[in-house]
Protein backbone atom coordinates (compact mmCIF):
# COMPACT_ATOMS: atom_id res chain seq x y z
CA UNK A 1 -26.53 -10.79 -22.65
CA UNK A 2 -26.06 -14.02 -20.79
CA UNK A 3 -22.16 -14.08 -21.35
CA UNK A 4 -21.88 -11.04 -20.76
CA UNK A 5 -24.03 -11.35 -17.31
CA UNK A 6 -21.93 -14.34 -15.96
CA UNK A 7 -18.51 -12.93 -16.88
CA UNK A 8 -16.87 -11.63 -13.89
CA UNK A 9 -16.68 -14.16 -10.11
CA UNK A 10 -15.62 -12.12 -7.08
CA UNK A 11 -14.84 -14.19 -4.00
CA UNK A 12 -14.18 -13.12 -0.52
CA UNK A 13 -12.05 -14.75 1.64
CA UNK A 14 -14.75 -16.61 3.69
CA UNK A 15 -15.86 -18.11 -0.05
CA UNK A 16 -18.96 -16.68 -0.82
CA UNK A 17 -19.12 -16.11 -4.35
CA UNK A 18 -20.48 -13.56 -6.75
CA UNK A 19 -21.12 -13.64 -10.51
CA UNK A 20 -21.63 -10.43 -12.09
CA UNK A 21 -21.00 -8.57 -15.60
CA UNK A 22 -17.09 -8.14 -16.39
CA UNK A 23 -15.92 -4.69 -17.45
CA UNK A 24 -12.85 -2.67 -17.32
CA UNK A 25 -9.83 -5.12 -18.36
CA UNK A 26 -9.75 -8.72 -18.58
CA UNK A 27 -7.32 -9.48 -15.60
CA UNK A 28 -7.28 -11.26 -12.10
CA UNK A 29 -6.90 -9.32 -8.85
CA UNK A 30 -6.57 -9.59 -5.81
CA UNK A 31 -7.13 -6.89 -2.79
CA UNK A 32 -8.57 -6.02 0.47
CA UNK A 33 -12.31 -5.16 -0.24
CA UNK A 34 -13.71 -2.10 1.04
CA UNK A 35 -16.87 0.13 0.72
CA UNK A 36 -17.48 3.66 -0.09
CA UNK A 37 -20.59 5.18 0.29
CA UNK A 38 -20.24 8.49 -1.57
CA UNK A 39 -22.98 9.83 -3.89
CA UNK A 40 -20.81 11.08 -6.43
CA UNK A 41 -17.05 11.66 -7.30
CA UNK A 42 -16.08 8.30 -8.70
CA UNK A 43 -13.85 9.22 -10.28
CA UNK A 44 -11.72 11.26 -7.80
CA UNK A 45 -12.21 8.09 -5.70
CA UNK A 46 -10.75 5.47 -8.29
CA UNK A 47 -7.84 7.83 -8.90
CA UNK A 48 -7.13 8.75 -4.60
CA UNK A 49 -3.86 6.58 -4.23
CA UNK A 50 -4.69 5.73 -0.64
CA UNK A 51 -6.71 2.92 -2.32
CA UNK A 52 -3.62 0.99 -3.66
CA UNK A 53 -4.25 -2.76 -2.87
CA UNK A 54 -7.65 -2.50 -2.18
CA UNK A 55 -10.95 -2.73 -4.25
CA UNK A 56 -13.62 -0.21 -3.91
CA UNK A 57 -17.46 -0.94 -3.62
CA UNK A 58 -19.24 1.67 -4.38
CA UNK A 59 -23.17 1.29 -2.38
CA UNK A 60 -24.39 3.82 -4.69
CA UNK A 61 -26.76 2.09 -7.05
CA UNK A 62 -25.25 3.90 -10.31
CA UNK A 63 -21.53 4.15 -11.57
CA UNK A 64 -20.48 6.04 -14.48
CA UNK A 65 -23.37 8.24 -15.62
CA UNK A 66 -20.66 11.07 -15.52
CA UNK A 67 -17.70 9.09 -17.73
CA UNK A 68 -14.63 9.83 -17.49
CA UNK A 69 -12.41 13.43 -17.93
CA UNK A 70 -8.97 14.44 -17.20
CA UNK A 71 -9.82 17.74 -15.06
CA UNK A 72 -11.37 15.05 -12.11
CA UNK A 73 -8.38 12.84 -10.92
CA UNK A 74 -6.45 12.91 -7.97
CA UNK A 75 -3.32 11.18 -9.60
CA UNK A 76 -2.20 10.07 -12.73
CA UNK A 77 -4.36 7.06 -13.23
CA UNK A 78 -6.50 4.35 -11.31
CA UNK A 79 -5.63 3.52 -8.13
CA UNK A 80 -7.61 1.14 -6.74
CA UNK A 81 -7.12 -2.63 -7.92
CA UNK A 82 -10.47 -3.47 -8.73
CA UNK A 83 -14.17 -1.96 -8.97
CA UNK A 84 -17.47 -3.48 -7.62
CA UNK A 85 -20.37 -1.87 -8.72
CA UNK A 86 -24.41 -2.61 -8.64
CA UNK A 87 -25.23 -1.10 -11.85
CA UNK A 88 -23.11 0.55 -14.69
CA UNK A 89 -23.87 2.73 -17.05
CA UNK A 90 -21.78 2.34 -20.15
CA UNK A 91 -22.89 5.02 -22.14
CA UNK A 92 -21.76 8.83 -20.91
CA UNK A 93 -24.33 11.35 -20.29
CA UNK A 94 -22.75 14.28 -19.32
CA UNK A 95 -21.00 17.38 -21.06
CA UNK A 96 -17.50 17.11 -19.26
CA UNK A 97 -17.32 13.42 -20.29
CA UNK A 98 -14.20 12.58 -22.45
CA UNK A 99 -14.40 9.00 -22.48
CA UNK A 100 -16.70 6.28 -20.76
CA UNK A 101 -15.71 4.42 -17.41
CA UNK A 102 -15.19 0.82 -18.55
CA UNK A 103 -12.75 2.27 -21.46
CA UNK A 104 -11.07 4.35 -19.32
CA UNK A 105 -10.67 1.48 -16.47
CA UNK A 106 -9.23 -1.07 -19.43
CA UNK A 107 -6.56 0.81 -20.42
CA UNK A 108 -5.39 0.79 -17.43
CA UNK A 109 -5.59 -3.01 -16.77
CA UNK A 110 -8.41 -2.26 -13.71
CA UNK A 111 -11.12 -4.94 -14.06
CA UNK A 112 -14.83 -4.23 -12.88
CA UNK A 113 -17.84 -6.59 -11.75
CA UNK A 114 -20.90 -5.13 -11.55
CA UNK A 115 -25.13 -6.41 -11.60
CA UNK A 116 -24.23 -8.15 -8.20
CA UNK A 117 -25.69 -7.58 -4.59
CA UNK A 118 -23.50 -4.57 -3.31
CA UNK A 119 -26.67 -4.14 -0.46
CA UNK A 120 -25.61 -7.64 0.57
CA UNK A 121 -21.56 -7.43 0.81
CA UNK A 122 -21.57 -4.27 2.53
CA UNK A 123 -23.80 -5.63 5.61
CA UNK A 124 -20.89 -8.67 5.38
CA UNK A 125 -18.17 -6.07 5.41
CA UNK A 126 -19.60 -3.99 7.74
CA UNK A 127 -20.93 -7.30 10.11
CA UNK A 128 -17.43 -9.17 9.67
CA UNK A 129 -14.80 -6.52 8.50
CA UNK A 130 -12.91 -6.00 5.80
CA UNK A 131 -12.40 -8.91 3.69
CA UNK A 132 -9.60 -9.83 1.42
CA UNK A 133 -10.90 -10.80 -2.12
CA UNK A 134 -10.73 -11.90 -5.52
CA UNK A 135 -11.77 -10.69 -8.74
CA UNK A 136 -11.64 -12.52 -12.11
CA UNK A 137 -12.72 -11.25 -15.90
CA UNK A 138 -10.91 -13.78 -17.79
CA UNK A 139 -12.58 -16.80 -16.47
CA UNK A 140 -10.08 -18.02 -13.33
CA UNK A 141 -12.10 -20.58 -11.70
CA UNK A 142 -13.76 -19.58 -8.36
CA UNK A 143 -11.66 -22.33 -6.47
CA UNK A 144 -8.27 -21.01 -7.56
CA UNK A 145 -9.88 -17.26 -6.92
CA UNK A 146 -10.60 -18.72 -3.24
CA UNK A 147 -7.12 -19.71 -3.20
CA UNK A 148 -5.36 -16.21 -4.00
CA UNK A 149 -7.38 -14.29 -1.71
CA UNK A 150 -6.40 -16.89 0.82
CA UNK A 151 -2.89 -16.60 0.85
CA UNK A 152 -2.58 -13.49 -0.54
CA UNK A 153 -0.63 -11.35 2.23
CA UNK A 154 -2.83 -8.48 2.82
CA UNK A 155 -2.01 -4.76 3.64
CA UNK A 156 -1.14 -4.93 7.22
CA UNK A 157 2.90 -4.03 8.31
CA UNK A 158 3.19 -3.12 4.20
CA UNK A 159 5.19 -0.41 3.19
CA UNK A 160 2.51 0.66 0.60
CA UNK A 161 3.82 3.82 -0.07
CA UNK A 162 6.45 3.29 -2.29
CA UNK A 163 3.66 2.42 -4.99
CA UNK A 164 2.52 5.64 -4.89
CA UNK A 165 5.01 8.28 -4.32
CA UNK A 166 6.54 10.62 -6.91
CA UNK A 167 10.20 9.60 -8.04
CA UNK A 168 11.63 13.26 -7.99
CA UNK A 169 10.83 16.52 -6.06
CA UNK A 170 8.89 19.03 -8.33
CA UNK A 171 7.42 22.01 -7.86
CA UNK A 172 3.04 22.30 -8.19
CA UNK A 173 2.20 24.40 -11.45
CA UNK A 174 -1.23 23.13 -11.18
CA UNK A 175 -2.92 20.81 -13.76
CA UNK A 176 -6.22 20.33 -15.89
CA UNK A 177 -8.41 20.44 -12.88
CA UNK A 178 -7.15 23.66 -11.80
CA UNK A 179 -4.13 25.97 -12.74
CA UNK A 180 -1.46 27.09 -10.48
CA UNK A 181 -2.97 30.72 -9.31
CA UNK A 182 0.19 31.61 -7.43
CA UNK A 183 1.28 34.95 -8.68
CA UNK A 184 5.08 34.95 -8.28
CA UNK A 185 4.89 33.48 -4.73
CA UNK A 186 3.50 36.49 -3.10
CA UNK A 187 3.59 35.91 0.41
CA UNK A 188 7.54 34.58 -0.15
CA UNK A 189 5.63 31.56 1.90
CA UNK A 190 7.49 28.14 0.67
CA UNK A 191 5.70 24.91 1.56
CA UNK A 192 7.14 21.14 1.39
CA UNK A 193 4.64 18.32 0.79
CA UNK A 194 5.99 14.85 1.25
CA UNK A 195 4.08 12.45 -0.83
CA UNK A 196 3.11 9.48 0.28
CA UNK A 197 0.24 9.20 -2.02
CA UNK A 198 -1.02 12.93 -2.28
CA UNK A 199 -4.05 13.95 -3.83
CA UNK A 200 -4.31 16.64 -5.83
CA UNK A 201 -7.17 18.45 -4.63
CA UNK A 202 -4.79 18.88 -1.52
CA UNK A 203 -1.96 20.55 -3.52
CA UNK A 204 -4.60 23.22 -5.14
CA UNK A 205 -5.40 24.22 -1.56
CA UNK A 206 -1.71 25.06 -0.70
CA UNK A 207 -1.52 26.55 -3.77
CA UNK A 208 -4.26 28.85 -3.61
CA UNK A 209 -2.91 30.71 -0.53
CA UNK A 210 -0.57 32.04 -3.07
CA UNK A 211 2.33 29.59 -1.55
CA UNK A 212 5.40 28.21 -3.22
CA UNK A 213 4.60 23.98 -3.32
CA UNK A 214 7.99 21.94 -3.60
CA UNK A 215 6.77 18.06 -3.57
CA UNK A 216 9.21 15.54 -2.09
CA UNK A 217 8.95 11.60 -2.34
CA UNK A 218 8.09 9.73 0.33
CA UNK A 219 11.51 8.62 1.39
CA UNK A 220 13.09 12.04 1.56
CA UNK A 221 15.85 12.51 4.43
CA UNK A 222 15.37 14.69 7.16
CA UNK A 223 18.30 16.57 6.21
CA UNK A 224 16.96 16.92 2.81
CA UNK A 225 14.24 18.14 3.50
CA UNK A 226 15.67 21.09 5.89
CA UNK A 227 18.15 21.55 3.27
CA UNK A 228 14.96 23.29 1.05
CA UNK A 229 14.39 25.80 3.95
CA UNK A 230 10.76 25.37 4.24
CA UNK A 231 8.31 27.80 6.06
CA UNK A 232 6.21 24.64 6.80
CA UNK A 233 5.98 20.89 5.69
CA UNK A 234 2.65 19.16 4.57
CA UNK A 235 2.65 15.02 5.30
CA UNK A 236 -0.22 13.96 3.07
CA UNK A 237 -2.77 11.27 3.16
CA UNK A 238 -1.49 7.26 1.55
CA UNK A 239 -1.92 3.94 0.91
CA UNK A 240 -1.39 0.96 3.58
CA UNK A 241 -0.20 0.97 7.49
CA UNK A 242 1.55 3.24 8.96
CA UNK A 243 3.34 0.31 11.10
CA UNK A 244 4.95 -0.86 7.74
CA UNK A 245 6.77 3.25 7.27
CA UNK A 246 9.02 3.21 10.43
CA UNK A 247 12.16 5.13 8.20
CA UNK A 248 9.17 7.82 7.36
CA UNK A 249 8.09 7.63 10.65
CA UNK A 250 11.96 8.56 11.70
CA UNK A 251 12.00 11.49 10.12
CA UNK A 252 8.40 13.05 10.79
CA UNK A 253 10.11 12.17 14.13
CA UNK A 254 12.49 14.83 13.29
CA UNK A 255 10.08 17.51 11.64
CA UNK A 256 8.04 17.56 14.40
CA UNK A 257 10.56 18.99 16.95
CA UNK A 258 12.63 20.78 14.32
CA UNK A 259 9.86 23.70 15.12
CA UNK A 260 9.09 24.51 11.41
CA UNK A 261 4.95 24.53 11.09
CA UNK A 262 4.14 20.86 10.40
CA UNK A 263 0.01 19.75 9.30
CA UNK A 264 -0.53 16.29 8.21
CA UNK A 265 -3.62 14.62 6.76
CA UNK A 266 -4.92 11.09 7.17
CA UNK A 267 -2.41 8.71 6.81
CA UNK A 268 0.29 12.22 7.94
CA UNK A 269 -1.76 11.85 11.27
CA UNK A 270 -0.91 8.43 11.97
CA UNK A 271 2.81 9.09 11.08
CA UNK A 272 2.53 11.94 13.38
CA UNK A 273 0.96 9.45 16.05
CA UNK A 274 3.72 6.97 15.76
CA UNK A 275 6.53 9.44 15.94
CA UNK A 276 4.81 10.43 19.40
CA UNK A 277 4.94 7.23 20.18
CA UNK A 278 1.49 6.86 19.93
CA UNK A 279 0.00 3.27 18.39
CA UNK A 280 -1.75 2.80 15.47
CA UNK A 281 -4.81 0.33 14.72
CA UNK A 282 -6.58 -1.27 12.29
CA UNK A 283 -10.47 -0.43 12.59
CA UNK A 284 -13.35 -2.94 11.65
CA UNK A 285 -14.47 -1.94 8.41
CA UNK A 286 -12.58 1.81 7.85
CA UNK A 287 -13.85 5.12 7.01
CA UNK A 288 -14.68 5.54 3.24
CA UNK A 289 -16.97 8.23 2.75
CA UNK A 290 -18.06 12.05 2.04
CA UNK A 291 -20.56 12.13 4.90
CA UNK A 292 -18.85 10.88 8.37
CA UNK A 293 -19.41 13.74 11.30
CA UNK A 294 -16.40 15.22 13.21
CA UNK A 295 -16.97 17.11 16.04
CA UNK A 296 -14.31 20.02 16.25
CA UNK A 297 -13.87 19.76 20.50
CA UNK A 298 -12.32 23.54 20.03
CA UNK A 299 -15.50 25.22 18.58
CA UNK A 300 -18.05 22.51 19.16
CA UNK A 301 -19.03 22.56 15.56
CA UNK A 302 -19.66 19.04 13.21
CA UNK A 303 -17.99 19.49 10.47
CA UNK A 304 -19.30 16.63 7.57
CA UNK A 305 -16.16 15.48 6.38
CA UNK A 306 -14.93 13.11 3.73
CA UNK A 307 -12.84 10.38 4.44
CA UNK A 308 -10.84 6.99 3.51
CA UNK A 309 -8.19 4.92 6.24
CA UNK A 310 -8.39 1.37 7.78
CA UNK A 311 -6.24 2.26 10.57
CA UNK A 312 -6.34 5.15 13.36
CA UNK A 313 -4.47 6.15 16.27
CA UNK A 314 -5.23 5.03 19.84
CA UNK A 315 -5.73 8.42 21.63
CA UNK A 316 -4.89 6.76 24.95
CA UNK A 317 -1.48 5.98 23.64
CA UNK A 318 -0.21 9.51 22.84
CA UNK A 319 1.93 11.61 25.51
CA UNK A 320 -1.15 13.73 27.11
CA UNK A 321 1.18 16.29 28.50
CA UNK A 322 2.33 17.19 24.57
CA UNK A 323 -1.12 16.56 22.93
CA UNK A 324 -4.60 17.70 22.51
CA UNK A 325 -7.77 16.18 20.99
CA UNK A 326 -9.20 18.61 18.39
CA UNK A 327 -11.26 16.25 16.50
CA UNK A 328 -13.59 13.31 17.34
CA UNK A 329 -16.25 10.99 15.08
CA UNK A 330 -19.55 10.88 16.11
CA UNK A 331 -19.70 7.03 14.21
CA UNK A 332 -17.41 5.10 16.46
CA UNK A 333 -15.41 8.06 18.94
CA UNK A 334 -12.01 7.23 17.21
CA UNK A 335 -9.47 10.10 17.25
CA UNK A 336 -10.07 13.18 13.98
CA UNK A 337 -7.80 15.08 14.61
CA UNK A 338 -5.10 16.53 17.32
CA UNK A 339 -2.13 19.26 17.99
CA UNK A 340 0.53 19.44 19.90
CA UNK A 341 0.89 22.41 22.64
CA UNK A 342 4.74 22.87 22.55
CA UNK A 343 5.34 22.66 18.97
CA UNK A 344 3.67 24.71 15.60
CA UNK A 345 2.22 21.07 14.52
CA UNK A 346 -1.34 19.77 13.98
CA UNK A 347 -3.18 16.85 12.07
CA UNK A 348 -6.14 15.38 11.10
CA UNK A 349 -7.83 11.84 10.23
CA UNK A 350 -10.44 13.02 7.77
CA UNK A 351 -9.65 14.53 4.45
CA UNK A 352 -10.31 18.42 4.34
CA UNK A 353 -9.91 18.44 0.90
CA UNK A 354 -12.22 16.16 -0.30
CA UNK A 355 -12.62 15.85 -3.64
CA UNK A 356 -14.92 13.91 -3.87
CA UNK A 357 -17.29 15.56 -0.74
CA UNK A 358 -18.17 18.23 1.46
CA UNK A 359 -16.98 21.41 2.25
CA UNK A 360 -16.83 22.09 5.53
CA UNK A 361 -12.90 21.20 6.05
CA UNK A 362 -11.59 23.69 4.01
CA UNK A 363 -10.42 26.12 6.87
CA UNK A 364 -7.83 24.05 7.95
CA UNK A 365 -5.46 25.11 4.97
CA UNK A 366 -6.03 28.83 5.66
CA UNK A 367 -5.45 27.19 9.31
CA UNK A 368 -2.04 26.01 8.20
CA UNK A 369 -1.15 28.85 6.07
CA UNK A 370 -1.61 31.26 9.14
CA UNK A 371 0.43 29.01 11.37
CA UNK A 372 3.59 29.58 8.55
CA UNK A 373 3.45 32.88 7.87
CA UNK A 374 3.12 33.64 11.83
CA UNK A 375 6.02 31.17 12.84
CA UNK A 376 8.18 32.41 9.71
CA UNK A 377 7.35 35.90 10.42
CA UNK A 378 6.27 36.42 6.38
CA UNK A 379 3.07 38.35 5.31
CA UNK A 380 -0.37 36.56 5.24
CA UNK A 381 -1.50 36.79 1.60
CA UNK A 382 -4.64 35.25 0.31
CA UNK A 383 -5.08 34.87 -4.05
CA UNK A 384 -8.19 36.61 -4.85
CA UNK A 385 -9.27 33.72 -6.33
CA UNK A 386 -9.00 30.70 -2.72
């Protein structure tokens, strides 16, 4: 029990040093630390690729009760580059479970530290900002781990994308989490999500309109793109800052005034933003969690929302004549959400979706769907089972 209690350092960048329990794979890593603190869904967070480069602490006190199963990811594998935990459960007590989290984590070469102070780096994080950091399970010596978080680059003006985006275009058919319910594209409705790191949960929601999905890699043309005669386009949610994407940025450029219905989510806002020529920022800390409130300024609800970006963009720099504020936090006042008044297009920060957390979001794909099938002029259809 003592090895195994003293076999993982994590250092931040400042060099305060932890010493935890290793598990997951014996590997280095390095990454921009970050928080989440979600209740449950760890599993949908570990696999959400808009945590490429960065390591997730989770503040919840237990991790992987729950295991492991292929119906809960949001991509193919795990995203994030590292796991920080304050107690882990190794053994799997639940039905659903198909394998246990450390297994599942080493087969994918993601290493894990956990029995350390996760109360105690979190009030760093959120007193300092995010930190970049180093993790170790093979015994790297907490001077050289010092060394690679200190010269290792970081995420901001990184194209991060290109990690994380499909290869090919393919069409949704759904997966083990949920089937395609589509029945023979009823609504003759044909969406295009560009992928810059989508999550699934978001392609079951345009699917369950009863929608035709086509998704594009990140790096799809303009031209291509209007050569697959969409009703609408989807820009999804992705890894890194939007400042590194300025080709991507180009063409959003491009779908926003072509007039075809246009929604983006989190990282899809800020693309939106730039090709405004809005600014984008880096905030303190981020957003990672299934409880931040949103006040929607066009009902004057607060919706509980789910979300996960470091950056955001600066209200104040968007074209006022063009735009209007739709969504606000009630944490720190930064911009949720916006639309434009001469064009079919809309966006939001947060992550309607969720997967993991609340519901409250989910409108804004029947939202979307409504916009397309008014602007194309094609009958609303709804699957019996959305």
């Amino acid at each position: 029990m003592v090895a195994e209690r003293w076999s993982a350092t994590l250092v931040l960048e400042d060099g305060t040093t932890f010493y935890g329990a290793s598990f997951g794979a014996p590997a280095d890593a390095v990454f921009e630390l970050v928080f989440n603190t979600s209740m449950t869904g760890y599993q949908e967070i570990i696999t959400d690729p808009s945590y490429r480069g960065q390591g997730v602490l989770f503040t919840t006190a237990h991790i992987g009760n729950v295991g492991v199963n292929a119906a809960d990811v949001e991509s193919e594998r795990p995203q994030v580059e590292a796991v920080v935990v304050h107690s882990l459960s190794r053994t799997s007590s639940n039905w659903r479970a198909e394998r246990s989290l450390p297994d599942w984590l080493a087969e994918h070469g993601v290493p894990g530290i956990a029995g350390i102070d996760t109360r105690a780096i979190t009030r760093k994080l959120r007193d300092q900002g995010t930190m970049k950091a180093a993790l170790s399970t093979c015994g790297t010596s907490p001077e050289a781990l010092l060394a690679m978080a200190r010269s290792w680059p970081g995420l901001d003006g990184r194209d991060m994308v290109g990690e994380v985006t499909c290869q090919a275009p393919y069409e949704w058919k759904g997966d083990a989490g949920t089937p395609w319910v589509g029945e023979g594209d009823p609504a003759g409705v044909h969406l295009v999500a560009m992928d810059f790191g989508i999550k699934r949960n978001i392609l079951r929601h345009l699917a369950r309109c009863g929608a035709r999905v086509t998704v594009v890699p990140a790096y799809t043309s303009l031209s291509e793109v209007l050569a697959l005669q969409p009703d609408g386009v989807f820009l999804s949610n992705g890894p890194g800052d939007p400042a590194g994407l300025p080709g991507i940025v180009e063409v959003v450029g491009g779908l926003v005034e072509s007039g075809l219905p246009v929604f983006g989510i989190c990282l899809g806002q800020q693309l939106i933003g730039r090709a405004l020529g809005g600014r984008t920022s880096r905030l303190k800390f981020g957003h990672h969690s299934g409880n931040h409130p949103v006040k929607d300024l066009l009902s004057g609800k607060v919706l509980i929302t789910a979300q996960n970006h470091n950056y955001a963009v600066d209200l104040e720099s968007l074209p006022s004549h063009r735009i209007e504020a739709t969504h606000i936090s009630l944490n720190d006042r930064t911009l949720e959400g916006f639309a434009l008044s001469d064009r079919p297009v809309f966006c939001v920060q947060f992550h309607p979706e969720a997967s993991p957390g609340p519901h409250d979001a989910h409108g804004l794909f029947d939202r979307f769907f409504t916009l397309v099938t008014e602007t194309s002029g094609k009958k609303e259809v709804r699957n019996a089972r959305a």
